[in-house]
PDB file of N, CA and C in Angstrom:
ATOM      1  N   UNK A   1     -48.665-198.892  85.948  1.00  0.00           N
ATOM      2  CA  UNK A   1     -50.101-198.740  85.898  1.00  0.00           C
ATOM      3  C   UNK A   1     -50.672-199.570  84.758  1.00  0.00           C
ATOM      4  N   UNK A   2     -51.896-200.078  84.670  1.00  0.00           N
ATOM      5  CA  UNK A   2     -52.492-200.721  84.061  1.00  0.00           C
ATOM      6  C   UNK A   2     -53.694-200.228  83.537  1.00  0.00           C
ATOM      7  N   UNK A   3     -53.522-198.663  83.672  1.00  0.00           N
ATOM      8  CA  UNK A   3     -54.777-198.353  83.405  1.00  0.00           C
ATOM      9  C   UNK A   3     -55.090-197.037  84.004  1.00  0.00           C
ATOM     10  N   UNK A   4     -56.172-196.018  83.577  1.00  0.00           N
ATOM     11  CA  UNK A   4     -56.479-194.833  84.054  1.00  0.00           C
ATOM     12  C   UNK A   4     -58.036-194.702  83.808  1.00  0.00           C
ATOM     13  N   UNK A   5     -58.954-194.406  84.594  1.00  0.00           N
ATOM     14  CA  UNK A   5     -60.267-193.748  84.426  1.00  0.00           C
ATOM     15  C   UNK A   5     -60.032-192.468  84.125  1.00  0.00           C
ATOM     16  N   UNK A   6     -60.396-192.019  83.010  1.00  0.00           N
ATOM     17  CA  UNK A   6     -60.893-190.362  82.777  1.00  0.00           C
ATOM     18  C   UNK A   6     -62.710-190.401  82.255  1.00  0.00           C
ATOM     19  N   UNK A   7     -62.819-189.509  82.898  1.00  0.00           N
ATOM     20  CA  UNK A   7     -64.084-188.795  82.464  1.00  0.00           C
ATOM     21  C   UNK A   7     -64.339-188.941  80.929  1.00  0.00           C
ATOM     22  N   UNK A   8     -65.570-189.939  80.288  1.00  0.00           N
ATOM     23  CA  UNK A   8     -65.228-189.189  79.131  1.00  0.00           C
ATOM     24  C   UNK A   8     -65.531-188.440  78.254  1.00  0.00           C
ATOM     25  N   UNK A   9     -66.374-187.138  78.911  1.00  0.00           N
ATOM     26  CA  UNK A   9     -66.972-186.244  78.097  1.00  0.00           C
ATOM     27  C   UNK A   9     -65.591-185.271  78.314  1.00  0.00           C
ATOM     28  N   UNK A  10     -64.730-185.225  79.388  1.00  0.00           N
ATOM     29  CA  UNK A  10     -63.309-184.427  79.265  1.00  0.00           C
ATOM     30  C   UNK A  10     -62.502-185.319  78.148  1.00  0.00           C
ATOM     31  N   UNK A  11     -62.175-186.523  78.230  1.00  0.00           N
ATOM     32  CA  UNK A  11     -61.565-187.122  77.211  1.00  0.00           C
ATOM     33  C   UNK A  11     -61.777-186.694  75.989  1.00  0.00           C
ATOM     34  N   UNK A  12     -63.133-186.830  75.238  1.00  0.00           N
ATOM     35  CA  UNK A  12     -63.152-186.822  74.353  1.00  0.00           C
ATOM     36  C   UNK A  12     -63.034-184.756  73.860  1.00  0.00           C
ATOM     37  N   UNK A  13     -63.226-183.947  75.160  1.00  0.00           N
ATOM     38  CA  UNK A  13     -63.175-182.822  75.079  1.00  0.00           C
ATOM     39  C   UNK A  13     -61.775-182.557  74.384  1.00  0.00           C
ATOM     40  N   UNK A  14     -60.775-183.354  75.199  1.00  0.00           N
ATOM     41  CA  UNK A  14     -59.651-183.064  75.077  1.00  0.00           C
ATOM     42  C   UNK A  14     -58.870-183.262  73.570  1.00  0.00           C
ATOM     43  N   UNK A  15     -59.479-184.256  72.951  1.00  0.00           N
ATOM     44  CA  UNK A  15     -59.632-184.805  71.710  1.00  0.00           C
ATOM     45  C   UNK A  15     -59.678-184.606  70.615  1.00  0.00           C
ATOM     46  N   UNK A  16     -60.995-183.708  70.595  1.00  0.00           N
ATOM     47  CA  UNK A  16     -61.260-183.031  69.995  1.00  0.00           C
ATOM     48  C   UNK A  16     -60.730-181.671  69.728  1.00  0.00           C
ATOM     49  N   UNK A  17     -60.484-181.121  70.953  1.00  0.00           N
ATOM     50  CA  UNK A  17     -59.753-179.730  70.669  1.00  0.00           C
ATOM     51  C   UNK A  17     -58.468-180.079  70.090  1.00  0.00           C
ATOM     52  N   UNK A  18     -57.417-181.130  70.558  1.00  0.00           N
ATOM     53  CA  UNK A  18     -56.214-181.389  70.057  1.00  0.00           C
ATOM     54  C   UNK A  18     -56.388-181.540  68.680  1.00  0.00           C
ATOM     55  N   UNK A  19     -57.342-182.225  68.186  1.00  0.00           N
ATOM     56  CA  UNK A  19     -57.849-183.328  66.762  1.00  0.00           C
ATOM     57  C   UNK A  19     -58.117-181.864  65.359  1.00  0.00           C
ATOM     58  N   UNK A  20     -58.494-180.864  66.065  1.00  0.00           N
ATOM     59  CA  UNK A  20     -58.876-179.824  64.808  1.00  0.00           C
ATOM     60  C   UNK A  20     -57.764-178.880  64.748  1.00  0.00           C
ATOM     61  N   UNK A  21     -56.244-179.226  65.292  1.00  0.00           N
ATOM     62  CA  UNK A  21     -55.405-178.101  65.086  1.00  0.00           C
ATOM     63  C   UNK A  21     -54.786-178.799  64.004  1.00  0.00           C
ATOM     64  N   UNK A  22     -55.377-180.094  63.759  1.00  0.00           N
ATOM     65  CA  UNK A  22     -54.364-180.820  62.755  1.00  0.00           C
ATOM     66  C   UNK A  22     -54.985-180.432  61.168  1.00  0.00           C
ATOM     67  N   UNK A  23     -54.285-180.114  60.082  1.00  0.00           N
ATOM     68  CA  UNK A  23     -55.020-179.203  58.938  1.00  0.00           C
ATOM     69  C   UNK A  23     -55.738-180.626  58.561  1.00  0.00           C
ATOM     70  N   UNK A  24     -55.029-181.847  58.457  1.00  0.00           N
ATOM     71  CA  UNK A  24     -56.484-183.281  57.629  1.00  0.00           C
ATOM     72  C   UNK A  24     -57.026-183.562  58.651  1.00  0.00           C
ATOM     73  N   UNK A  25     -57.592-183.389  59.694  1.00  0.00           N
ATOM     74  CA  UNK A  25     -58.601-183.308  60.577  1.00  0.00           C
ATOM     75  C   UNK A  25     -60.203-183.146  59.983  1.00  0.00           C
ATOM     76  N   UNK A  26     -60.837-184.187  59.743  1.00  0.00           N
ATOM     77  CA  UNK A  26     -62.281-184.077  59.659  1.00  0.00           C
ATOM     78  C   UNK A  26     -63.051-184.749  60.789  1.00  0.00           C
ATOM     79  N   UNK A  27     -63.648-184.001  61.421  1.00  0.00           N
ATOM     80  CA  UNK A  27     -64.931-184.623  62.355  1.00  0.00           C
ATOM     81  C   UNK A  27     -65.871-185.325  61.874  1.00  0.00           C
ATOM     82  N   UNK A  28     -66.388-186.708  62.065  1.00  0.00           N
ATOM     83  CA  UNK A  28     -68.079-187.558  61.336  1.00  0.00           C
ATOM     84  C   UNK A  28     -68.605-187.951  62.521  1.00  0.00           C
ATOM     85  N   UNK A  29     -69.309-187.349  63.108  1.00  0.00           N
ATOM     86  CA  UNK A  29     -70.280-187.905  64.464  1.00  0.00           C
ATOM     87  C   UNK A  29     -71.835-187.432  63.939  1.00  0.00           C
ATOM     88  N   UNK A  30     -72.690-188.601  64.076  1.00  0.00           N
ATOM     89  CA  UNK A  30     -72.432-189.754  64.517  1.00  0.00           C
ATOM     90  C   UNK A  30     -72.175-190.576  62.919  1.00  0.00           C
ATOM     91  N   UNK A  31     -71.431-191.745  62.835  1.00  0.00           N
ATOM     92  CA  UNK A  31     -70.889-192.678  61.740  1.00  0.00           C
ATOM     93  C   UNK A  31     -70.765-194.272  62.305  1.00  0.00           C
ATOM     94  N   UNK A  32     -72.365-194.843  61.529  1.00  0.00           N
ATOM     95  CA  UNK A  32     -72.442-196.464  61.811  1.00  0.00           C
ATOM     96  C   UNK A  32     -71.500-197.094  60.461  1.00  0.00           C
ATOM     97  N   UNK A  33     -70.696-197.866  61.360  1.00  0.00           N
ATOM     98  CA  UNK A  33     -70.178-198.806  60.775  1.00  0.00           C
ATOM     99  C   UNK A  33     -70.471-199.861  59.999  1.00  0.00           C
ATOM    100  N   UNK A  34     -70.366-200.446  58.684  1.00  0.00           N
ATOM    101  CA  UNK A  34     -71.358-201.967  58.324  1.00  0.00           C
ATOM    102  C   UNK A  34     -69.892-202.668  58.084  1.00  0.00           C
ATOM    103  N   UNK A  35     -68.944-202.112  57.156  1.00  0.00           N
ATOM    104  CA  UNK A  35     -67.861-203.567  57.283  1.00  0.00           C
ATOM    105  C   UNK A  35     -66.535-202.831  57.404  1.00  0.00           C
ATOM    106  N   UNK A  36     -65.227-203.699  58.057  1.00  0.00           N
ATOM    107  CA  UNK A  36     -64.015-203.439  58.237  1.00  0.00           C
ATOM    108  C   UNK A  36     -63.155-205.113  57.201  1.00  0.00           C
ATOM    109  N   UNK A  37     -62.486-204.330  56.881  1.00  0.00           N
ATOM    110  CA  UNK A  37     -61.523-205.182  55.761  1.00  0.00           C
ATOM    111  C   UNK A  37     -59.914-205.075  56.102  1.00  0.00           C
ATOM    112  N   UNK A  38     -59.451-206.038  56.385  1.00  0.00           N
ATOM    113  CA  UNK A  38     -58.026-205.630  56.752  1.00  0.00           C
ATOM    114  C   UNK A  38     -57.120-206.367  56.104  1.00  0.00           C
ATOM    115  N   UNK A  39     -56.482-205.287  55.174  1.00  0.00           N
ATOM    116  CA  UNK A  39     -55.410-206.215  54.134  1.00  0.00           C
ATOM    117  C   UNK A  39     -54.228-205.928  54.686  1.00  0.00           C
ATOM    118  N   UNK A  40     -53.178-206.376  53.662  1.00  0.00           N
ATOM    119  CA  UNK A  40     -51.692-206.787  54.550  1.00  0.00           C
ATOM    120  C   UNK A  40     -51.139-205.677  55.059  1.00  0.00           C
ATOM    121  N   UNK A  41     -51.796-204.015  54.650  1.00  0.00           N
ATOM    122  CA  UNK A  41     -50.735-203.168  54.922  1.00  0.00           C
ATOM    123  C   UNK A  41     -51.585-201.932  55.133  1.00  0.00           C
ATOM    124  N   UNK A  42     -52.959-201.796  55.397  1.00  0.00           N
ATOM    125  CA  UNK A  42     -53.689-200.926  55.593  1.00  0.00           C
ATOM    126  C   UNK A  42     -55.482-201.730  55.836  1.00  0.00           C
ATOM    127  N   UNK A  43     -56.157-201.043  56.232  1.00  0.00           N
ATOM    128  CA  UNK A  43     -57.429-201.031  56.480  1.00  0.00           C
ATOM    129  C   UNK A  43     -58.490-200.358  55.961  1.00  0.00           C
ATOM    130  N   UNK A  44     -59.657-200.741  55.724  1.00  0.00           N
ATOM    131  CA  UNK A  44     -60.888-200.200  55.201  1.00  0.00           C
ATOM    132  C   UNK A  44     -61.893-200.227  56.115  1.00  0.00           C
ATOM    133  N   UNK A  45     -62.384-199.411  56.139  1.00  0.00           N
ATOM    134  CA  UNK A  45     -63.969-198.793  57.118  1.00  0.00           C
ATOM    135  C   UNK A  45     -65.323-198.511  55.632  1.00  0.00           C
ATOM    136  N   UNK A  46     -66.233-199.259  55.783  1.00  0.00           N
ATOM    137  CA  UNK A  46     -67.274-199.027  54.883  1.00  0.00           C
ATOM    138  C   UNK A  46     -68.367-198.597  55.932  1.00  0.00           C
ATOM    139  N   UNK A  47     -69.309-197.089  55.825  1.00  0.00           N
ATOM    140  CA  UNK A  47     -70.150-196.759  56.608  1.00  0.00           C
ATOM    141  C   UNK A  47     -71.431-197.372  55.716  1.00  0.00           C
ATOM    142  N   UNK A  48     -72.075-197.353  56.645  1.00  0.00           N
ATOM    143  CA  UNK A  48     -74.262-197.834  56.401  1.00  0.00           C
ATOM    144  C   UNK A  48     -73.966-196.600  55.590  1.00  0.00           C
ATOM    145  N   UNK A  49     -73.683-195.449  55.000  1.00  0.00           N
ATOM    146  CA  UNK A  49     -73.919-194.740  54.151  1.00  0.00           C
ATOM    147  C   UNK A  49     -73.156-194.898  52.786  1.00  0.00           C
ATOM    148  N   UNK A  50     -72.037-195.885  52.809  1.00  0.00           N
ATOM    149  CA  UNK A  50     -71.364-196.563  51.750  1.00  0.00           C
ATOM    150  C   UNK A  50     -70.294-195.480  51.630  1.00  0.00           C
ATOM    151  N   UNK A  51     -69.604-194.973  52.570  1.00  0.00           N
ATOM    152  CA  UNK A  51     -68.643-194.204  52.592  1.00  0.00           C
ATOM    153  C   UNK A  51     -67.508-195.365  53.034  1.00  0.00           C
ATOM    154  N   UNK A  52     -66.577-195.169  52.418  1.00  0.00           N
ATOM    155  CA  UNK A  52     -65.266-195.949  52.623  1.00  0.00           C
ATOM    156  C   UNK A  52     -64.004-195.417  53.201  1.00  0.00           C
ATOM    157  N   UNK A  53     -63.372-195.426  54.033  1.00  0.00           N
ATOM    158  CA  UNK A  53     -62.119-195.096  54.724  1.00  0.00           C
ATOM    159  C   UNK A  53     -60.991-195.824  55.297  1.00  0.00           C
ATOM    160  N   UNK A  54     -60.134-195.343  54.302  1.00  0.00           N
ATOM    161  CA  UNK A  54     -58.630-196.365  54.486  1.00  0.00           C
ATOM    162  C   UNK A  54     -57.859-195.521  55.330  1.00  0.00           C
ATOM    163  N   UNK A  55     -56.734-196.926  56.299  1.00  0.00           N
ATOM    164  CA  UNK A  55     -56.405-195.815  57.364  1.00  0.00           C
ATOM    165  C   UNK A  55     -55.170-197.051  57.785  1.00  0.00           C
ATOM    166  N   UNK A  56     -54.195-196.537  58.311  1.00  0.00           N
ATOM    167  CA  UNK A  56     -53.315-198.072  58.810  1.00  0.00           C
ATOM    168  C   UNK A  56     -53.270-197.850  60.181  1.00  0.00           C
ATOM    169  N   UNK A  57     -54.098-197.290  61.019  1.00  0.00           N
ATOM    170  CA  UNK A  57     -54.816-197.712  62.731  1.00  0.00           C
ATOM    171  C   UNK A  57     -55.616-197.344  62.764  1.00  0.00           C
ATOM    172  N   UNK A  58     -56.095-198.653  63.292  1.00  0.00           N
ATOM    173  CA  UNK A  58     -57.843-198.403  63.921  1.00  0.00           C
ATOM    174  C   UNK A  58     -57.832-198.217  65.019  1.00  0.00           C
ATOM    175  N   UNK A  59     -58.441-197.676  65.935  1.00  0.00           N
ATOM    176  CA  UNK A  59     -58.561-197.582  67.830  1.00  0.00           C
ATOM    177  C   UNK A  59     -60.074-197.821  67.959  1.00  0.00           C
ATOM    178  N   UNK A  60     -60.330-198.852  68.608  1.00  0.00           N
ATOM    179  CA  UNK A  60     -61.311-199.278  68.842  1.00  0.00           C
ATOM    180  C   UNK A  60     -61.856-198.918  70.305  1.00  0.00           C
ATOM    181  N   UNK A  61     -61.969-197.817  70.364  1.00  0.00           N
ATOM    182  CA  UNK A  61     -62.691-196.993  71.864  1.00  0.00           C
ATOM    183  C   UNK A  61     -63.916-196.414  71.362  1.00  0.00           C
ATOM    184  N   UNK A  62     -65.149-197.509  71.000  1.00  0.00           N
ATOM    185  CA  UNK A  62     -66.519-197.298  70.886  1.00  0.00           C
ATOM    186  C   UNK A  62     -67.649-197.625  71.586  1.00  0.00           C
ATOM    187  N   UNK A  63     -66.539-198.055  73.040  1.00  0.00           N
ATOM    188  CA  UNK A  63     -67.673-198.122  74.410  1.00  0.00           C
ATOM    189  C   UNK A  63     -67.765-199.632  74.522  1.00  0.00           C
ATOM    190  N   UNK A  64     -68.465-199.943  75.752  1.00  0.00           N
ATOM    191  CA  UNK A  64     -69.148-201.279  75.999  1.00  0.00           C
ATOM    192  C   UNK A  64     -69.170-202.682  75.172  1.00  0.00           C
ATOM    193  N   UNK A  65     -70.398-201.846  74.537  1.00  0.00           N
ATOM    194  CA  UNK A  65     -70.734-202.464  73.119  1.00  0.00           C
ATOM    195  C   UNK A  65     -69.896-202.493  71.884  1.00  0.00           C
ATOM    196  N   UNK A  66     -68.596-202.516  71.789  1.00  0.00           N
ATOM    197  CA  UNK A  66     -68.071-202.428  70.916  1.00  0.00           C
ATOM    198  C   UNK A  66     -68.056-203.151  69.707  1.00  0.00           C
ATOM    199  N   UNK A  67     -68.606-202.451  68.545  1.00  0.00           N
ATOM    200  CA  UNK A  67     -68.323-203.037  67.151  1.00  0.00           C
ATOM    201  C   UNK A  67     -67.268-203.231  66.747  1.00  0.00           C
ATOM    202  N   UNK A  68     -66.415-202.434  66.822  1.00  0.00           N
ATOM    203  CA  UNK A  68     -64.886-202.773  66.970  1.00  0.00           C
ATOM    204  C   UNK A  68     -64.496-204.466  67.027  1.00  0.00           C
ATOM    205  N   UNK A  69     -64.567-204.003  68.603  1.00  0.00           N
ATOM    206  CA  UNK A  69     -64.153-205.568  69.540  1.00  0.00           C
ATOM    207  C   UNK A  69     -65.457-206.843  68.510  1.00  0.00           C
ATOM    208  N   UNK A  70     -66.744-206.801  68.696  1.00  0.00           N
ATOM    209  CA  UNK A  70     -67.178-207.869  68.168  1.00  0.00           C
ATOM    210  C   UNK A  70     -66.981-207.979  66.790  1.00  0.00           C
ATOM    211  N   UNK A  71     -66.683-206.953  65.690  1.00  0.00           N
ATOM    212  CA  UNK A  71     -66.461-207.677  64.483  1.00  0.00           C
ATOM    213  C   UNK A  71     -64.825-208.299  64.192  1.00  0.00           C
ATOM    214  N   UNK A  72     -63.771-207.907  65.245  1.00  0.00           N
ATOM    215  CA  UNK A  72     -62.798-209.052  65.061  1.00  0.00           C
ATOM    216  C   UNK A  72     -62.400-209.800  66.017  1.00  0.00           C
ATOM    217  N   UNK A  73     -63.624-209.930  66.733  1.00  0.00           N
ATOM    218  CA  UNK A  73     -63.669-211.206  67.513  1.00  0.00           C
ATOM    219  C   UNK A  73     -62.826-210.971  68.685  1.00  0.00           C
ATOM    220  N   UNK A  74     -62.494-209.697  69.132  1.00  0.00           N
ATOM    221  CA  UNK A  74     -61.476-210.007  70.302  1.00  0.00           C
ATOM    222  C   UNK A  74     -61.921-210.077  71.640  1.00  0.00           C
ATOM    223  N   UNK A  75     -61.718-211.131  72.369  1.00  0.00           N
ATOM    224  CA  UNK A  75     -61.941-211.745  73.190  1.00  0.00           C
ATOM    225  C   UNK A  75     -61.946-210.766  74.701  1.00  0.00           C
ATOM    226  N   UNK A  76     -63.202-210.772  75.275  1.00  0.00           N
ATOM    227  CA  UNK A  76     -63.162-210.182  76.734  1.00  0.00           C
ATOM    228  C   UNK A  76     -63.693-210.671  77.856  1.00  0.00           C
ATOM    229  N   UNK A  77     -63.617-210.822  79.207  1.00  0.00           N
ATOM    230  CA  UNK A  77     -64.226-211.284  80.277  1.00  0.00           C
ATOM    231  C   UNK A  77     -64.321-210.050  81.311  1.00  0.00           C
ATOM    232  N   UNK A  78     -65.466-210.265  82.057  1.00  0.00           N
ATOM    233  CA  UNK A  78     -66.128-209.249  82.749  1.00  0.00           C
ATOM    234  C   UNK A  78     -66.416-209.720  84.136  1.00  0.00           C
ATOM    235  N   UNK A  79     -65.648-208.775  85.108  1.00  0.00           N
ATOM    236  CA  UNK A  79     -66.185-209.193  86.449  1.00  0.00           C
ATOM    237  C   UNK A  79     -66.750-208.241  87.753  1.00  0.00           C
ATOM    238  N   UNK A  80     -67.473-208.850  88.233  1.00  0.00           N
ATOM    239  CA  UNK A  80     -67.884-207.400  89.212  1.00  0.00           C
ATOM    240  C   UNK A  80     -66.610-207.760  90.128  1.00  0.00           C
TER     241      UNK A  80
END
């Protein structure tokens, strides 16, 4: 398989319930992004509120429009 459609108000249902049994589990919705920094062995997230978050994976599942995808440039094509 190459792939699965889920729903994603169940997805992220599912997510979430899994995501708060974990004790460092913090929820930030909603959180705009302004810069990502990626050094040799970890990553930085700076929010429009000047909050900073180091992390060594990013998952870039922020929809369509992804800030993700356009601030490191990764390349997509679209077809009906």
């Amino acid at each position: 398989y190459l792939g699965h459609i889920i729903e994603n108000d169940a997805l992220v249902q599912s997510l979430l319930n899994r995501a708060q049994e974990l004790p460092s589990f913090t929820f930030l919705c909603p959180v705009e992004l302004e810069a990502l920094v990626i050094g040799s062995d970890s990553l930085s997230l700076k929010t429009k509120k000047s909050n900073v978050f180091k992390s060594t994976l990013l998952v870039g599942a922020d929809g369509a429009n992804s800030w993700v995808r356009k601030t490191l440039k990764i390349p997509y094509s679209e077809h009906s």
